[in-house]
C-alpha atoms as a PDB file:
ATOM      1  CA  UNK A   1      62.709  25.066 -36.478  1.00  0.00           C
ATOM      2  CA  UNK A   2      66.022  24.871 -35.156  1.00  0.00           C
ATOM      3  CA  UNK A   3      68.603  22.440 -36.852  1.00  0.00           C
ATOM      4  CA  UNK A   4      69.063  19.674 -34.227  1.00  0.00           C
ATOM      5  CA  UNK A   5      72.648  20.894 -33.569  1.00  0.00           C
ATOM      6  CA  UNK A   6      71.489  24.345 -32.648  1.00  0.00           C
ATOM      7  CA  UNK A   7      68.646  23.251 -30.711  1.00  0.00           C
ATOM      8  CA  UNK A   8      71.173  21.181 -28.644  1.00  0.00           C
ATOM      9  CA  UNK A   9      73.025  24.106 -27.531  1.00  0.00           C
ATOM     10  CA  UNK A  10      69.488  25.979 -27.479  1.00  0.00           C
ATOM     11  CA  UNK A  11      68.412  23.361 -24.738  1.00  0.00           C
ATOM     12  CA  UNK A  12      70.970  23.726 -22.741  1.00  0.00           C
ATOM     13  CA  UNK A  13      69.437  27.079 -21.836  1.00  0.00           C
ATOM     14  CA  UNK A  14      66.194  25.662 -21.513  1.00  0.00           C
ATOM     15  CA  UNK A  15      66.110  25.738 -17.652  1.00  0.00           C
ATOM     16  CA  UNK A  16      67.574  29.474 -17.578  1.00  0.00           C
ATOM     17  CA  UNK A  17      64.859  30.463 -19.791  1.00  0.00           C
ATOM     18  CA  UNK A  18      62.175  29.128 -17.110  1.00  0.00           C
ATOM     19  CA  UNK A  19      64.163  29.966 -14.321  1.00  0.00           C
ATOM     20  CA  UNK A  20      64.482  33.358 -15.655  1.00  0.00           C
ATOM     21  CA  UNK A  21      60.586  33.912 -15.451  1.00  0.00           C
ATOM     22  CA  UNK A  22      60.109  31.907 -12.231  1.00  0.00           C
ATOM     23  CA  UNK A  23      63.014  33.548  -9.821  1.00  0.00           C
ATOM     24  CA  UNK A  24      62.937  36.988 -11.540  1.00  0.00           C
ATOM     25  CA  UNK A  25      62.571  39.171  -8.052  1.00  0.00           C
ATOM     26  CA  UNK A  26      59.298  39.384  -5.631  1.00  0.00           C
ATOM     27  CA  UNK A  27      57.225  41.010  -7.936  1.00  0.00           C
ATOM     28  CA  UNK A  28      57.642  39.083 -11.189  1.00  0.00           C
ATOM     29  CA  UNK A  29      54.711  40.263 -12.604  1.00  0.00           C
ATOM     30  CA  UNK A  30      53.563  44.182 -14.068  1.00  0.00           C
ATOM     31  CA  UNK A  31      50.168  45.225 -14.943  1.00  0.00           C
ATOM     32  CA  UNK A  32      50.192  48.340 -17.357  1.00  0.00           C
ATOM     33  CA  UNK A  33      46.930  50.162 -17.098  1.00  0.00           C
ATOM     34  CA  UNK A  34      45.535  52.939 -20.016  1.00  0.00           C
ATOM     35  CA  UNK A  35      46.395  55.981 -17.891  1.00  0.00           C
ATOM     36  CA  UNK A  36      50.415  54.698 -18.275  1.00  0.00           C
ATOM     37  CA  UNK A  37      50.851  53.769 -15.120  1.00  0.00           C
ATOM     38  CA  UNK A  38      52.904  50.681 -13.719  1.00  0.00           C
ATOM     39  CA  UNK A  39      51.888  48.212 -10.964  1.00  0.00           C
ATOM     40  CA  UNK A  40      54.180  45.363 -10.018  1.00  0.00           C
ATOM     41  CA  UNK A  41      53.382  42.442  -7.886  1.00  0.00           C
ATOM     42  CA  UNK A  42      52.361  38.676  -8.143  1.00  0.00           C
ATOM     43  CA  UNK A  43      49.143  37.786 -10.127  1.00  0.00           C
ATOM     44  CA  UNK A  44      46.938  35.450  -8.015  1.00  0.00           C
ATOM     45  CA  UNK A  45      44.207  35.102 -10.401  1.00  0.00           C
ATOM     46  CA  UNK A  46      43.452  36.054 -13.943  1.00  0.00           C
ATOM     47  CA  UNK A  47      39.202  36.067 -14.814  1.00  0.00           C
ATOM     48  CA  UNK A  48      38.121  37.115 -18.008  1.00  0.00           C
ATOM     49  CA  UNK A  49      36.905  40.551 -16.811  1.00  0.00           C
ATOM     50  CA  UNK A  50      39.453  41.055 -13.700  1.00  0.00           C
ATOM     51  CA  UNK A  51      43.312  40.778 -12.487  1.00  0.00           C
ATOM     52  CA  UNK A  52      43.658  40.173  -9.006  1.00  0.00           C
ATOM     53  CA  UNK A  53      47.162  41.233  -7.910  1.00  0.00           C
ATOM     54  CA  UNK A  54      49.098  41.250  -4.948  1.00  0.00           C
ATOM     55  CA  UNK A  55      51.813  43.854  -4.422  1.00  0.00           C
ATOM     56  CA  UNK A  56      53.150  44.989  -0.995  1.00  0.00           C
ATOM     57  CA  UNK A  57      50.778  47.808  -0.352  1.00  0.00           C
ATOM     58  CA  UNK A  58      48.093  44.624  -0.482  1.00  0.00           C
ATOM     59  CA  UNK A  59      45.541  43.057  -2.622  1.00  0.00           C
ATOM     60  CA  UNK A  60      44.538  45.066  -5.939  1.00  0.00           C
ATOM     61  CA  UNK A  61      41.562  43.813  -8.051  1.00  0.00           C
ATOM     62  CA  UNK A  62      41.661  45.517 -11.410  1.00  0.00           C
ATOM     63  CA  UNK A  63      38.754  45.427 -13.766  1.00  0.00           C
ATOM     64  CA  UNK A  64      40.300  44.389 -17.633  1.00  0.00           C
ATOM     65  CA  UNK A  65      38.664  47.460 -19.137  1.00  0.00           C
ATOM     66  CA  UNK A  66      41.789  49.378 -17.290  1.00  0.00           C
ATOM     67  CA  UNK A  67      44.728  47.061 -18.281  1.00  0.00           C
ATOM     68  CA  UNK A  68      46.476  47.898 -21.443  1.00  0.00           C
ATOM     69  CA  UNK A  69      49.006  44.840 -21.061  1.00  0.00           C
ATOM     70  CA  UNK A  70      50.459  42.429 -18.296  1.00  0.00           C
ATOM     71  CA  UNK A  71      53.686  41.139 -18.436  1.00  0.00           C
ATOM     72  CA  UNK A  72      54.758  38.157 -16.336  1.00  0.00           C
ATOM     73  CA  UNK A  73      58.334  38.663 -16.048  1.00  0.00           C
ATOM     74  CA  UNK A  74      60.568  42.051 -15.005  1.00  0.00           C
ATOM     75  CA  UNK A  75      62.112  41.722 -18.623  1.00  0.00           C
ATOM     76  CA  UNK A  76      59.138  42.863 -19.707  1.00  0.00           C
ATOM     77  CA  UNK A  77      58.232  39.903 -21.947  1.00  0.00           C
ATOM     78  CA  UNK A  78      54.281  39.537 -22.582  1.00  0.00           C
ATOM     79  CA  UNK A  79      52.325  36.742 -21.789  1.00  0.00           C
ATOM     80  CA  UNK A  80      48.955  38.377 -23.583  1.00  0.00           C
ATOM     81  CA  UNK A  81      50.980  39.703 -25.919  1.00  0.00           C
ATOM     82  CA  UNK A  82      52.676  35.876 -27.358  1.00  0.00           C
ATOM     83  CA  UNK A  83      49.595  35.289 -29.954  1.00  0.00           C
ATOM     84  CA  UNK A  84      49.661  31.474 -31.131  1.00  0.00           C
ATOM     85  CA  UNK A  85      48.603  30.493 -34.723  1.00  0.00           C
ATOM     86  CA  UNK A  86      46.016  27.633 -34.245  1.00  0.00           C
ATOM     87  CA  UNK A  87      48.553  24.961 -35.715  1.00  0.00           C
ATOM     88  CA  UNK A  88      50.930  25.786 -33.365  1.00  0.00           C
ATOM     89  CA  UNK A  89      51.541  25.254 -29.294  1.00  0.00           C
ATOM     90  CA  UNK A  90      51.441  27.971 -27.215  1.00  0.00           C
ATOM     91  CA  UNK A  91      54.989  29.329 -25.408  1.00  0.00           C
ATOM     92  CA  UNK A  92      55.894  27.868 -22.164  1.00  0.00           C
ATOM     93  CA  UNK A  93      55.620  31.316 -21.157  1.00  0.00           C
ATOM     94  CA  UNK A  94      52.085  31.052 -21.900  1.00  0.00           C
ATOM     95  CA  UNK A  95      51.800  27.499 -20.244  1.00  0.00           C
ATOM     96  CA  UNK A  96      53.260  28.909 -17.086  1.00  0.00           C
ATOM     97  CA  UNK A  97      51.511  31.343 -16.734  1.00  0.00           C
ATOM     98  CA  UNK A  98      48.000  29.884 -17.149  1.00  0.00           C
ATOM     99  CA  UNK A  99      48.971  27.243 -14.739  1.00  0.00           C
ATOM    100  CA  UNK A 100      49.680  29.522 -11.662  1.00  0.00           C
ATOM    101  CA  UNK A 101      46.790  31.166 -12.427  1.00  0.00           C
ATOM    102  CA  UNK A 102      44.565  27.956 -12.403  1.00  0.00           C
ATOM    103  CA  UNK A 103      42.785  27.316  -9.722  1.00  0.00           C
ATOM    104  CA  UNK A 104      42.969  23.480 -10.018  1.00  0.00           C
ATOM    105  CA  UNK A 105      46.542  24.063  -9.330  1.00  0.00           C
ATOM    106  CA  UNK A 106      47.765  23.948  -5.400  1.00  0.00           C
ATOM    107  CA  UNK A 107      51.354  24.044  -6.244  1.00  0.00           C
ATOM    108  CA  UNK A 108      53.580  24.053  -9.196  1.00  0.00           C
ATOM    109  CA  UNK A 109      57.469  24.114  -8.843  1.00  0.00           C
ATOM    110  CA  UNK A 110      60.349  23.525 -11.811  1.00  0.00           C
ATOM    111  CA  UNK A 111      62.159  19.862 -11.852  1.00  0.00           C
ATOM    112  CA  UNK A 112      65.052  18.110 -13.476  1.00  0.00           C
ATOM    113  CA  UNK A 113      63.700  17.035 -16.415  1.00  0.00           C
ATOM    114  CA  UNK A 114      64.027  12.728 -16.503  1.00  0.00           C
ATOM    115  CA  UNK A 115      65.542  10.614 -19.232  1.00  0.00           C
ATOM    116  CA  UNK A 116      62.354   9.243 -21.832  1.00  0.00           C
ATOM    117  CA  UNK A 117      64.614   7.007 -23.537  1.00  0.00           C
ATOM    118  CA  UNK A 118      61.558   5.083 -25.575  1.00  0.00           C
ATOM    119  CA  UNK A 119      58.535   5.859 -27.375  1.00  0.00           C
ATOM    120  CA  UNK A 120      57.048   9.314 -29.275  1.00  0.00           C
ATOM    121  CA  UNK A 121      59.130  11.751 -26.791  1.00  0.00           C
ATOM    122  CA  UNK A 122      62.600   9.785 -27.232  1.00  0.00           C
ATOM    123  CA  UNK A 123      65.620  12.118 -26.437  1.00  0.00           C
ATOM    124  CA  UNK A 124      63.649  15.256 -26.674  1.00  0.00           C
ATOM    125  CA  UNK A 125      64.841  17.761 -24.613  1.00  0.00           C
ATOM    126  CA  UNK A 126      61.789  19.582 -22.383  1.00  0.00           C
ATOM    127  CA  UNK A 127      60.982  22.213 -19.526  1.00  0.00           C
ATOM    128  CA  UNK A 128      59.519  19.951 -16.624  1.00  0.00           C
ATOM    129  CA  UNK A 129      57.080  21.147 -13.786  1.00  0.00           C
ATOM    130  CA  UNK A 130      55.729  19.549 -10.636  1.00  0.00           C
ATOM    131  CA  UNK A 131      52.200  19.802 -10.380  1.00  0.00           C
ATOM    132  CA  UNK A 132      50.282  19.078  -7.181  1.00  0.00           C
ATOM    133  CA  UNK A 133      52.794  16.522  -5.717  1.00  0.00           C
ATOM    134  CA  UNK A 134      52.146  13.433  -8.601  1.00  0.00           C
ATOM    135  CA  UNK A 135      51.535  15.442 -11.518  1.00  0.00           C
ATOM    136  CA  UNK A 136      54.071  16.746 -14.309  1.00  0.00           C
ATOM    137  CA  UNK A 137      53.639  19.593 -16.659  1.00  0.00           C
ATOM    138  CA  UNK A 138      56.404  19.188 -19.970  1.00  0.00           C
ATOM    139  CA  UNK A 139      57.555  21.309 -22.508  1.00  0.00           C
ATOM    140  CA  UNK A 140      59.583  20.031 -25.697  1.00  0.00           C
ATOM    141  CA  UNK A 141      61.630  21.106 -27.608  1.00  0.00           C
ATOM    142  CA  UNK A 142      62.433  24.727 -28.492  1.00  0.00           C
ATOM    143  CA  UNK A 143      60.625  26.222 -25.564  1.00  0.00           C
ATOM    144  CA  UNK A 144      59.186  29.424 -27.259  1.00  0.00           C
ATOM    145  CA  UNK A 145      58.157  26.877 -30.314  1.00  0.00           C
ATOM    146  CA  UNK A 146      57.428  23.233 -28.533  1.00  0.00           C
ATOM    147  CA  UNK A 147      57.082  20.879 -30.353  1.00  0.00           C
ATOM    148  CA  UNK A 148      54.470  18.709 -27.763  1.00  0.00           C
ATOM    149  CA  UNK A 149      53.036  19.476 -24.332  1.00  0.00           C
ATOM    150  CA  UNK A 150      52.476  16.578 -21.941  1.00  0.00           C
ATOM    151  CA  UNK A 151      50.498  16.293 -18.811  1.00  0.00           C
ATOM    152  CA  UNK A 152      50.488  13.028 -16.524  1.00  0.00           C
ATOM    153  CA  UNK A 153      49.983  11.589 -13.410  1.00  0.00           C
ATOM    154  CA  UNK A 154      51.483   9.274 -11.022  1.00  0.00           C
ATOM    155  CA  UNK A 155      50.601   6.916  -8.403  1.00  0.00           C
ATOM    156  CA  UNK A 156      47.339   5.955  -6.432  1.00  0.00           C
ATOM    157  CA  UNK A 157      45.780   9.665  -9.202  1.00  0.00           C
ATOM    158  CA  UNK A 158      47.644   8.256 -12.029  1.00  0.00           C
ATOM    159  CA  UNK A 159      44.106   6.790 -13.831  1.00  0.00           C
ATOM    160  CA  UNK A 160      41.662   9.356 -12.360  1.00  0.00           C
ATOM    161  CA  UNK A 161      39.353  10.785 -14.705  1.00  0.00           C
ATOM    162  CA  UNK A 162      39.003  13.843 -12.473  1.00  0.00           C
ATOM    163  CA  UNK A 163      42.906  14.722 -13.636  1.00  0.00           C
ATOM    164  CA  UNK A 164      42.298  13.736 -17.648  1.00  0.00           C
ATOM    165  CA  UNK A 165      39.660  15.870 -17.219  1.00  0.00           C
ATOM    166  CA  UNK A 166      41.310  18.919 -15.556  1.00  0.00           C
ATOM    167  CA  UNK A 167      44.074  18.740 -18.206  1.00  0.00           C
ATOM    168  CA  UNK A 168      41.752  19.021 -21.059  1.00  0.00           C
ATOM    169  CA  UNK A 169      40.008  22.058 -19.331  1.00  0.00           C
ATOM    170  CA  UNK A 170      43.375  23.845 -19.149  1.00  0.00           C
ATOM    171  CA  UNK A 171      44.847  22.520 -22.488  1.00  0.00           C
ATOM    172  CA  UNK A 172      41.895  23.412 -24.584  1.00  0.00           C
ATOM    173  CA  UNK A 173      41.919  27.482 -23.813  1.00  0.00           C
ATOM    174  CA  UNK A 174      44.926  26.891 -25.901  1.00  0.00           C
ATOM    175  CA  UNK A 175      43.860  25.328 -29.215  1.00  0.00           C
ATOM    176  CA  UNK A 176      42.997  27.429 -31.555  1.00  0.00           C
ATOM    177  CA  UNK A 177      39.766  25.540 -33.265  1.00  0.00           C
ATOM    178  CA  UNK A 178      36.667  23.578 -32.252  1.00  0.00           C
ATOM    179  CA  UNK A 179      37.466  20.599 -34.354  1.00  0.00           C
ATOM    180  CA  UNK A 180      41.164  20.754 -31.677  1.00  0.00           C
ATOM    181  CA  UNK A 181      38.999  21.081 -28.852  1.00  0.00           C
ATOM    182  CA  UNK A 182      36.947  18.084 -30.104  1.00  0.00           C
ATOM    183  CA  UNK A 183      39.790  15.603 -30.915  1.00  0.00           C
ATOM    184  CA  UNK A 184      41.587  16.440 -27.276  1.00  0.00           C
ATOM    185  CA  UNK A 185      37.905  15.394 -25.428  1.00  0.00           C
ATOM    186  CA  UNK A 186      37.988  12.577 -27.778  1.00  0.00           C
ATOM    187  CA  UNK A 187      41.098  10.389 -26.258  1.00  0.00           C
ATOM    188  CA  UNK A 188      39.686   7.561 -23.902  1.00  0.00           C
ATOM    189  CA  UNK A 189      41.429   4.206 -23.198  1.00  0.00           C
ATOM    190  CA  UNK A 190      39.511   2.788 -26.088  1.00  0.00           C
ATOM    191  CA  UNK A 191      40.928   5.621 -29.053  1.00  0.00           C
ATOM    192  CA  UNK A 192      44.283   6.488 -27.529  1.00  0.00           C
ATOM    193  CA  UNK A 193      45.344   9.204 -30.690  1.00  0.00           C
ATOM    194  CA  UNK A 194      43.753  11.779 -32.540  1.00  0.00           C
ATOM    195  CA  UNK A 195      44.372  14.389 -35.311  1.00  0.00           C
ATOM    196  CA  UNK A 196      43.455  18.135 -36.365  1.00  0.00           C
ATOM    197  CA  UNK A 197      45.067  20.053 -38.359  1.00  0.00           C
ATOM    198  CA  UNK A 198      48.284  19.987 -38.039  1.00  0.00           C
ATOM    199  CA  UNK A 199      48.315  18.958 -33.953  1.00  0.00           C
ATOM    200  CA  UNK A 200      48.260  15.229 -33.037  1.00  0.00           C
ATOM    201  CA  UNK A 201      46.936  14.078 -29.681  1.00  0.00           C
ATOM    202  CA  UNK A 202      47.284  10.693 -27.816  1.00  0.00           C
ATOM    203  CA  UNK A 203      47.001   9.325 -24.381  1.00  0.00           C
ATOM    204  CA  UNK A 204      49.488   7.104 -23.077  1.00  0.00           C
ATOM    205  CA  UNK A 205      48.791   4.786 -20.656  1.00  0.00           C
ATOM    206  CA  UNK A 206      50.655   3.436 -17.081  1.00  0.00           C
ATOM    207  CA  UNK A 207      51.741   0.075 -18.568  1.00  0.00           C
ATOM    208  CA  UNK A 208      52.545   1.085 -22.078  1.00  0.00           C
ATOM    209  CA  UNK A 209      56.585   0.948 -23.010  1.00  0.00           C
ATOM    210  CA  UNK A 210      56.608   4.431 -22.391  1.00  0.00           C
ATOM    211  CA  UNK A 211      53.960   5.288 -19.432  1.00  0.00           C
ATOM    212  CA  UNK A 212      56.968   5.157 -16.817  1.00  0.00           C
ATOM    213  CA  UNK A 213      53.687   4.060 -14.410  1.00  0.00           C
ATOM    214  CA  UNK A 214      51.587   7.498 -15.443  1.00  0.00           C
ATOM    215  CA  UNK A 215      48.988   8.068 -17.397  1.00  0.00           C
ATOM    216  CA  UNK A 216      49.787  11.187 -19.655  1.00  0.00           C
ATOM    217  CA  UNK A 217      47.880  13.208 -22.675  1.00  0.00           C
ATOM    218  CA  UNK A 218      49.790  14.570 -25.321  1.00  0.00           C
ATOM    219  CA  UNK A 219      49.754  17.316 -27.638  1.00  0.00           C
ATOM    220  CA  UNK A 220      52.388  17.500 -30.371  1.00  0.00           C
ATOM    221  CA  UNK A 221      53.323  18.359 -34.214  1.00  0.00           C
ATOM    222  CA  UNK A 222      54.201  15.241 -35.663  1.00  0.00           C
ATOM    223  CA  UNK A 223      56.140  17.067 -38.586  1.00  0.00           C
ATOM    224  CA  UNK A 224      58.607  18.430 -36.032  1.00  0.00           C
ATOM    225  CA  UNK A 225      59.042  16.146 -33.840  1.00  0.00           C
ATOM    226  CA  UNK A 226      61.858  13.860 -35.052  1.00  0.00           C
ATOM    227  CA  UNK A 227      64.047  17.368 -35.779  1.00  0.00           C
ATOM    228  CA  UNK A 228      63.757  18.232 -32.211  1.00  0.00           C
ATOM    229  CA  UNK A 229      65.436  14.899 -31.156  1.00  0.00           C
ATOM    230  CA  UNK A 230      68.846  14.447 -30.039  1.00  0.00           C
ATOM    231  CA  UNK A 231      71.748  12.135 -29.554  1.00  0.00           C
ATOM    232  CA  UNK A 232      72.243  10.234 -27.049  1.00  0.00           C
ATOM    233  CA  UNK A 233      74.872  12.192 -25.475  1.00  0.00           C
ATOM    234  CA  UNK A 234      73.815  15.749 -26.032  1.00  0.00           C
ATOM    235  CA  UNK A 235      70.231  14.037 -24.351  1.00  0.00           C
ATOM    236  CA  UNK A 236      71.846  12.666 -21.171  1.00  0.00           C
ATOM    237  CA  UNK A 237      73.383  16.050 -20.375  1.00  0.00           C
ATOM    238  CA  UNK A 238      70.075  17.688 -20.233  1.00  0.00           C
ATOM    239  CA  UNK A 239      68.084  15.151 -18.554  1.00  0.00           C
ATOM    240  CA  UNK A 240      68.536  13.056 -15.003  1.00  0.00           C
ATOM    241  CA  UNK A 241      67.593   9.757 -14.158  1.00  0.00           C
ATOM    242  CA  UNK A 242      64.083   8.851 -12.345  1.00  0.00           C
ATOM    243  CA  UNK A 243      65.090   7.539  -9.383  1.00  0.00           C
ATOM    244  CA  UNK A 244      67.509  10.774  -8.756  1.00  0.00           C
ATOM    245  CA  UNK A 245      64.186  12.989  -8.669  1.00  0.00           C
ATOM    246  CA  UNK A 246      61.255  11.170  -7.965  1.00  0.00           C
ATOM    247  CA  UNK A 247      59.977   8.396  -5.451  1.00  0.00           C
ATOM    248  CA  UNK A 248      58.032   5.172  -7.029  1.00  0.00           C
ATOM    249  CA  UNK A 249      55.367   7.439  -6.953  1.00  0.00           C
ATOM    250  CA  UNK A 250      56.170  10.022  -8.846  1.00  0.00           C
ATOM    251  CA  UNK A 251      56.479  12.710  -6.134  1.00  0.00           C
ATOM    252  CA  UNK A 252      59.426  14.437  -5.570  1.00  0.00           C
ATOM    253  CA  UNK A 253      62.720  13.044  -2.967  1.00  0.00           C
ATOM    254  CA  UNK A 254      62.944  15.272  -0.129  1.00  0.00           C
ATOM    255  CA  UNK A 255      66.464  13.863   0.390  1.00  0.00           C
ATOM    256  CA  UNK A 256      67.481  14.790  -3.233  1.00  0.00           C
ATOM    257  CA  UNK A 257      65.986  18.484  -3.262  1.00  0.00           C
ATOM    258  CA  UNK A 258      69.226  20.178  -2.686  1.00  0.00           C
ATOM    259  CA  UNK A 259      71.441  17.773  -5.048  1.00  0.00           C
ATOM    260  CA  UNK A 260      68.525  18.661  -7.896  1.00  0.00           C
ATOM    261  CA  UNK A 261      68.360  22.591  -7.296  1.00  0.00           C
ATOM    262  CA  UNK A 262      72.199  22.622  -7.997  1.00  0.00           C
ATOM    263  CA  UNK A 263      71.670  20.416 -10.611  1.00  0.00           C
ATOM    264  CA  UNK A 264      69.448  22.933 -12.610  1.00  0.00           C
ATOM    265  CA  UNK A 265      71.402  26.144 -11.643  1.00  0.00           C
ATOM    266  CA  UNK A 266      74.440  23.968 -13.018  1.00  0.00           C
ATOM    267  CA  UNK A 267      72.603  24.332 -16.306  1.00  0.00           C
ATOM    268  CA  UNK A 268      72.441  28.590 -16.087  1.00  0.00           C
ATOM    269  CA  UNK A 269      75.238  29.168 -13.368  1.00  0.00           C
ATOM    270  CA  UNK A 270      72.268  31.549 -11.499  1.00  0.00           C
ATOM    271  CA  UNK A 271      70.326  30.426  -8.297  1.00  0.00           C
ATOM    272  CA  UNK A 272      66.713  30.828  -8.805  1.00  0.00           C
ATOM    273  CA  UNK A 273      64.954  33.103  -6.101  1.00  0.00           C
ATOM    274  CA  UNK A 274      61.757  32.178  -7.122  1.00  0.00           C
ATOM    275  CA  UNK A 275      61.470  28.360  -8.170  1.00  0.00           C
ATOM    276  CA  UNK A 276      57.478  27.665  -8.257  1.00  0.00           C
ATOM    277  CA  UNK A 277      54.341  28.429  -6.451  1.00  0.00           C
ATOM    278  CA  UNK A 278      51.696  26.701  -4.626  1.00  0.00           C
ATOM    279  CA  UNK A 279      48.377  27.716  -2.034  1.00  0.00           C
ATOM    280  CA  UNK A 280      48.706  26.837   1.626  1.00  0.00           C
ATOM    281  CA  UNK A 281      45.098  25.596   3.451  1.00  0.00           C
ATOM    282  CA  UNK A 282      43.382  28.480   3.187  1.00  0.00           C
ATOM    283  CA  UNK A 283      44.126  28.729  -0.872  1.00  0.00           C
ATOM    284  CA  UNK A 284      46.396  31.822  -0.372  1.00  0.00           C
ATOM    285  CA  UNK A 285      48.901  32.174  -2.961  1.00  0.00           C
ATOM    286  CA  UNK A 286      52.402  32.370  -2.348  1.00  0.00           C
ATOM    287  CA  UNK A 287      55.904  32.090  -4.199  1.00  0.00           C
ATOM    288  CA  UNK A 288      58.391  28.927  -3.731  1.00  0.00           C
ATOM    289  CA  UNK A 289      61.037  29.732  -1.705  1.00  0.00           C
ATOM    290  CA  UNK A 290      64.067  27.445   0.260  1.00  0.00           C
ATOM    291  CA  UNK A 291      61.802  27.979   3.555  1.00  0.00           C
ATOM    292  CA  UNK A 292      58.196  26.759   2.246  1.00  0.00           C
END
């Protein structure tokens, strides 16, 4: 793991790195099939015996049996190729990718990341999504080696078990053993932390010090964590306040979305061309852009 003073100047690149994958070009994904050959487009679903692809000639379904390897970015970085050890958290490479490819998921777009300034995730620096208007993905610490994952939930959703439930469905094709799987399906309000191996779990609640009015599920290392957390200047650099990006509710200020864009390409001096993703009414998938 990073010493924290290279991890500080590691995180400062933390939104490059995801903006990297995210605004790459209009085909940000390749599928590389046996007979060598090359197809590049945007990956609208992922089954476990067929790719479904779009490109602009139109829609390709490909059968797994063909594909050699998919990467999801033009730099030719694997997603199926980043192997996890079961102790360990997946990528945010990974993450991402699973999550556009969920079919829970109606929209998913990259955010300033908010100050935590109490509790387990204290001035940790982290990747942070938008999920389906009131829900956040988060990545911390080094994003290729993160040190947690978080899900949660705002507003009127914020308690549902419907969206507890859909995080442990997407969360648990990542661990890497049954007794992980068991000890994520375990949280409740009534036993709020868990343990396997060498990856601790917990649910925080709404009204707990540091719910910030969600309810969230954690996965983290507990031996890393305090080495991925910084100052409190070196934190305040990488991280906005609440009320800058969000409403009371947890979804996202229309009146701020310009202010926070430049905010993030401050961080990587690039503008993204490809910020998110999300499925209009008739669930067709399409790439974040300034005009969505």
């Amino acid at each position: 793991m990073l010493a924290i003073r290279v991890l500080a100047l590691a995180c400062c690149a933390l939104a490059g790195q995801a903006q990297a994958a995210l605004r790459a070009e209009e085909a940000p994904d390749q599928v590389r099939l046996n007979d060598g050959t090359e197809l590049r487009g945007l990956i609208l679903q992922n089954t476990s015996d067929t790719v479904v692809l779009e490109t602009r000639s139109g829609e390709a379904r490909i059968p797994k049996e063909y594909i050699r390897r998919i990467d999801d970015a033009p730099n030719g970085e694997a997603v199926f190729a980043d192997l996890v050890d079961k102790d360990n958290l997946p990528s945010w490479r990974s993450i991402v990718h699973d999550m556009r490819t969920y079919d829970g998921i109606t929209s998913f777009e990259q955010i300033p990341p908010t100050a935590i300034d109490k509790g387990l995730l204290r001035n940790i620096p982290y990747l942070s999504f938008k999920v389906n208007k009131r829900a956040e993905l988060n990545v911390y610490g080094d994003p290729d080696k993160p040190v947690a994952v978080e899900y949660g939930v705002y507003g009127a959703m914020r308690a549902t078990e419907s969206q507890r439930r859909m995080f442990r469905q997407y969360i648990a094709g990542h661990m890497g053993s049954k007794e992980q799987i068991s000890a994520l399906y375990s949280l409740s309000p009534e036993r709020r932390d868990a343990r396997a191996g060498r990856l601790n779990f917990r649910l925080i609640l709404p009204d707990d010090a540091d719910g910030f009015g969600g309810t969230w599920m954690v996965v983290y290392r507990s031996d890393r964590i305090e080495g991925a957390r910084l100052n409190d200047g070196k934190y305040a650099k990488l991280t906005r306040p609440f009320k800058n990006v969000n409403n009371p509710d947890g979804s996202l200020r229309s009146d701020r979305a310009v202010e926070n864009r430049t905010w993030l390409e401050s961080l990587t001096g690039e503008e993204p061309e490809l910020r998110g993703f999300y499925r209009d009414a008739n669930g067709t998938f399409h790439v974040l852009t300034d005009e969505s």
